[in-house]
Protein backbone atom coordinates (compact mmCIF):
# COMPACT_ATOMS: atom_id res chain seq x y z
CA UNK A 1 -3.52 -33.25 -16.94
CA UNK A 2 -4.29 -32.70 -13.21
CA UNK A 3 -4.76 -35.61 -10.39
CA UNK A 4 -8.48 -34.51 -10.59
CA UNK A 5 -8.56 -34.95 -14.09
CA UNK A 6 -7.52 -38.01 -14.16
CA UNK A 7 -9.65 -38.92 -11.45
CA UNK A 8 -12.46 -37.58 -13.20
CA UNK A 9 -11.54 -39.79 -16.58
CA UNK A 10 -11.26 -43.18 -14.58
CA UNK A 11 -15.15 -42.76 -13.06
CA UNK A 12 -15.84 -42.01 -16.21
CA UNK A 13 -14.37 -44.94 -17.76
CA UNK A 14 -11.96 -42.98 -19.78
CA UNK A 15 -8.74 -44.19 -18.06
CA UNK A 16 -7.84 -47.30 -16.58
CA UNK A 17 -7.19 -48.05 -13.19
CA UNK A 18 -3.03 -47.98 -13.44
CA UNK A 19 -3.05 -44.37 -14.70
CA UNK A 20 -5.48 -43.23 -11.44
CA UNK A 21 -2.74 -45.50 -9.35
CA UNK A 22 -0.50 -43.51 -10.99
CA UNK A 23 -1.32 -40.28 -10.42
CA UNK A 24 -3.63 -40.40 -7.64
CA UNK A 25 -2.63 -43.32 -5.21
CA UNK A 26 -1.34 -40.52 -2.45
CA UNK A 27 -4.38 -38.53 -2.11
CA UNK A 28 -6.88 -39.61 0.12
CA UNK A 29 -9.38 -40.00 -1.42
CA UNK A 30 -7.76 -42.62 -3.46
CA UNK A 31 -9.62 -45.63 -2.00
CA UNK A 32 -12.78 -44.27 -2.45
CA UNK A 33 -12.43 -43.01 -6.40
CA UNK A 34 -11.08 -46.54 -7.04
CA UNK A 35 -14.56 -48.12 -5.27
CA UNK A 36 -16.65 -45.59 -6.95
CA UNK A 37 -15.21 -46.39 -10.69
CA UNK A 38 -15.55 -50.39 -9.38
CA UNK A 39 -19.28 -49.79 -9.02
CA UNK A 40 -19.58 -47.62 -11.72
CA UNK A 41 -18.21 -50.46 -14.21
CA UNK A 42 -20.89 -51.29 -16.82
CA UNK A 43 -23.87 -49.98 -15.12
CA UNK A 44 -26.22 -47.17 -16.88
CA UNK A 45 -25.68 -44.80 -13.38
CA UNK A 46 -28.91 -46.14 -12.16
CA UNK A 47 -28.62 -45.27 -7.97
CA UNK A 48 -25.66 -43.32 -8.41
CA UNK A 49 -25.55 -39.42 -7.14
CA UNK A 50 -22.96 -36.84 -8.33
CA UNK A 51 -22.60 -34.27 -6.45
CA UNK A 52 -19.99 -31.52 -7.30
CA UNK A 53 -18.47 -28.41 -5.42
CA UNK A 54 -16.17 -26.77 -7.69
CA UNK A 55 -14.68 -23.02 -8.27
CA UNK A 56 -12.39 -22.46 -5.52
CA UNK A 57 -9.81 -23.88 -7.16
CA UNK A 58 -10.28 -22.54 -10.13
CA UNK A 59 -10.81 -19.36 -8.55
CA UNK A 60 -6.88 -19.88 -6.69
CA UNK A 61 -5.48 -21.16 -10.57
CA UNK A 62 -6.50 -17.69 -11.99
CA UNK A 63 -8.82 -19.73 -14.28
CA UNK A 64 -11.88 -17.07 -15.15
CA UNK A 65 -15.38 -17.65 -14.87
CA UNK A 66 -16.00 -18.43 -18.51
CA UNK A 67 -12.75 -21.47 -18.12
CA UNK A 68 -14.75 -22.32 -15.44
CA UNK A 69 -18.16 -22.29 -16.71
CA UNK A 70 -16.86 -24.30 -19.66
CA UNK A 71 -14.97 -27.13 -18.15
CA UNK A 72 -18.18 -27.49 -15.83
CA UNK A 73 -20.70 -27.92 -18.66
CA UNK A 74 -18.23 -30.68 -20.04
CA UNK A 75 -17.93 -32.63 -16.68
CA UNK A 76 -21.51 -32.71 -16.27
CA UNK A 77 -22.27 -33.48 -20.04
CA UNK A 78 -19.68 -36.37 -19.79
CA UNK A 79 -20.96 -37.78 -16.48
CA UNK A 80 -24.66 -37.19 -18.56
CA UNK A 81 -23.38 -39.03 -21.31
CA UNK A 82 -21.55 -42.14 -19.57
CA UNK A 83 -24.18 -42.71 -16.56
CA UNK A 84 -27.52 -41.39 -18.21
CA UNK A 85 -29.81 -42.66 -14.99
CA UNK A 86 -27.26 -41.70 -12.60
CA UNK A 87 -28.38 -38.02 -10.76
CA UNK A 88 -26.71 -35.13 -10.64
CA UNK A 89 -26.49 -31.95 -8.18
CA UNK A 90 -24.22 -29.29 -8.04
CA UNK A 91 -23.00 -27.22 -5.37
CA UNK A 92 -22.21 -23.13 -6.18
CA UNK A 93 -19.26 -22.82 -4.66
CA UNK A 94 -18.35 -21.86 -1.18
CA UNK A 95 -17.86 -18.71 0.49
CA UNK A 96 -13.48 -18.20 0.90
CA UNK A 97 -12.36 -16.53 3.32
CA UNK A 98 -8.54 -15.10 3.02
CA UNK A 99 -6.38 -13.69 5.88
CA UNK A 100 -3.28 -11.94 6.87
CA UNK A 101 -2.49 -11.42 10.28
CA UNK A 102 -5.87 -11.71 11.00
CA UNK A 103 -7.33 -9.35 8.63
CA UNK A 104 -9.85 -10.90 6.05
CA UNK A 105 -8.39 -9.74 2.61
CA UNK A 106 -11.40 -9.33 0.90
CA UNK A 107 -10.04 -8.26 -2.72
CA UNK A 108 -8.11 -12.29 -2.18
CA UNK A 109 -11.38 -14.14 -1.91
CA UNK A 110 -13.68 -12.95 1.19
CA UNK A 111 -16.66 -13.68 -0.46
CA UNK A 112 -18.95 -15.92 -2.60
CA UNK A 113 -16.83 -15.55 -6.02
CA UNK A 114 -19.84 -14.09 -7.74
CA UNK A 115 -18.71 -14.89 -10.86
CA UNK A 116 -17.90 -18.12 -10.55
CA UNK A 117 -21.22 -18.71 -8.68
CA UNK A 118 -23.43 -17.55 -10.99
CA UNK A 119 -21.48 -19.81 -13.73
CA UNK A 120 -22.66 -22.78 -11.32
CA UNK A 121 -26.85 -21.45 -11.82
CA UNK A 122 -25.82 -21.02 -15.64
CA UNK A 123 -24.33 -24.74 -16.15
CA UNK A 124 -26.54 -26.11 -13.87
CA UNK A 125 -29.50 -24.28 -16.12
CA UNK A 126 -28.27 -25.26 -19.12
CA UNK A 127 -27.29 -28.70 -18.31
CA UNK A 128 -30.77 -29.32 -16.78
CA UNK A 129 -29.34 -30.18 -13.47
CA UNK A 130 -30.73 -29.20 -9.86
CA UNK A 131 -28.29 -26.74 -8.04
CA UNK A 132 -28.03 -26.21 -4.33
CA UNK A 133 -26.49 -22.32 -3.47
CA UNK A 134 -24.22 -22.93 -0.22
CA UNK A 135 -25.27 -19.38 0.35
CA UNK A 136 -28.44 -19.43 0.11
CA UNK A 137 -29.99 -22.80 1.48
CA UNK A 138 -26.30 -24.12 3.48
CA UNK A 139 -26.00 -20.69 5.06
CA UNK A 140 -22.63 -19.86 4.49
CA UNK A 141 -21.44 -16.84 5.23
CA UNK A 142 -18.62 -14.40 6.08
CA UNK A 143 -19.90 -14.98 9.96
CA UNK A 144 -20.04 -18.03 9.70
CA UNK A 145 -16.47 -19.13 8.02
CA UNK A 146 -14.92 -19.17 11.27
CA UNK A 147 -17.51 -21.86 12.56
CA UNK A 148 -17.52 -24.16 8.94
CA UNK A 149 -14.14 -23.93 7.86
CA UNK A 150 -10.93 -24.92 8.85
CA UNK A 151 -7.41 -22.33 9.48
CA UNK A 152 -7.07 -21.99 5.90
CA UNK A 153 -10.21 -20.52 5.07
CA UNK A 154 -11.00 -22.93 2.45
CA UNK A 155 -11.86 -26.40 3.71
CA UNK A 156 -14.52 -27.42 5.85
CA UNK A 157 -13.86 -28.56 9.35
CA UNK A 158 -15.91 -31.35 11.05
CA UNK A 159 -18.50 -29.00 11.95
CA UNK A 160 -18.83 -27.49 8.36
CA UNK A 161 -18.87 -30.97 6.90
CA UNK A 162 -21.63 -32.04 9.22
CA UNK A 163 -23.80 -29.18 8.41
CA UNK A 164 -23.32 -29.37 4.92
CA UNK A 165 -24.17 -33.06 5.19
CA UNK A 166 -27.50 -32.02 6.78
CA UNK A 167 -27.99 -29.64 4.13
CA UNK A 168 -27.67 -32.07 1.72
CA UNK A 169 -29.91 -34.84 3.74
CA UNK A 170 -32.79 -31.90 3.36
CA UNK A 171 -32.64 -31.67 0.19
CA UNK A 172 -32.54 -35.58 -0.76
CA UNK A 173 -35.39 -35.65 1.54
């Protein structure tokens, strides 16, 4: 029922393009979920990557691990099933990093969301899909949130989403 989710359901042919107009036609990232499901139309996936950061949200919806770990295995089983030659990577989510007056509130976030990160390994496992551990081969850590991430301690700031871009370059390499 969520802007994502119907997102999600027009790349993967599920919903046509008036109901991602719709719901999605003020976020940014409008234009370029309308291209993808253009190019998408009636191929097989062949040349296409997915990749997918998820759990933060989740994490700030009060959605558990096991929500989480389920509505991941049927994202990536339902890109699987409608764009078999497309790839797929996931990301384990981020490290969060949660303030008030300039004290990181660790109990609110401050750290890797274990549980939510090992859910990524576990769907990734299962699903048969490579995962990359922004942790472990991005670097990201309580140190380093104030150089990657923006004032909110969530998003990644143009430093954080060139790094992670290199990251990412490795890996493809």
């Amino acid at each position: 029922s969520s802007d994502v989710g119907i997102a999600f359901n027009y790349l993967l042919g599920k919903e046509n393009i008036s109901a991602l107009e719709a719901a999605c036609k003020d976020l940014p990232a409008y234009s370029s979920m309308r291209l993808a499901g253009k190019e998408l139309a009636g191929t097989d996936g062949d040349g296409f990557i997915f990749i997918m950061e998820y759990g933060l949200n989740d994490y700030f919806g009060g959605s558990l691990a096991e929500e989480y770990t389920e509505a991941l295995t049927k994202l990536v089983n339902g890109i699987k099933s409608a764009y078999p030659k497309a790839e797929i990577v996931l990301l384990s989510p981020g490290y969060l990093s949660v303030f008030d007056e300039g004290m990181m509130i660790v109990e609110e976030g401050g750290d890797t969301l274990p549980p939510f990160r090992e859910a990524t390994l576990a769907v990734a496992a299962e699903t048969n899909v490579p995962v990359l551990s922004l942790t472990d081969d991005f670097g990201f850590t309580q140190e380093t949130t104030g150089i990657y991430l923006l004032g909110d301690g969530v998003h990644y700031n143009e430093i954080g989403r060139y790094e992670l871009a290199q990251t990412l370059a490795r890996y493809f390499k």
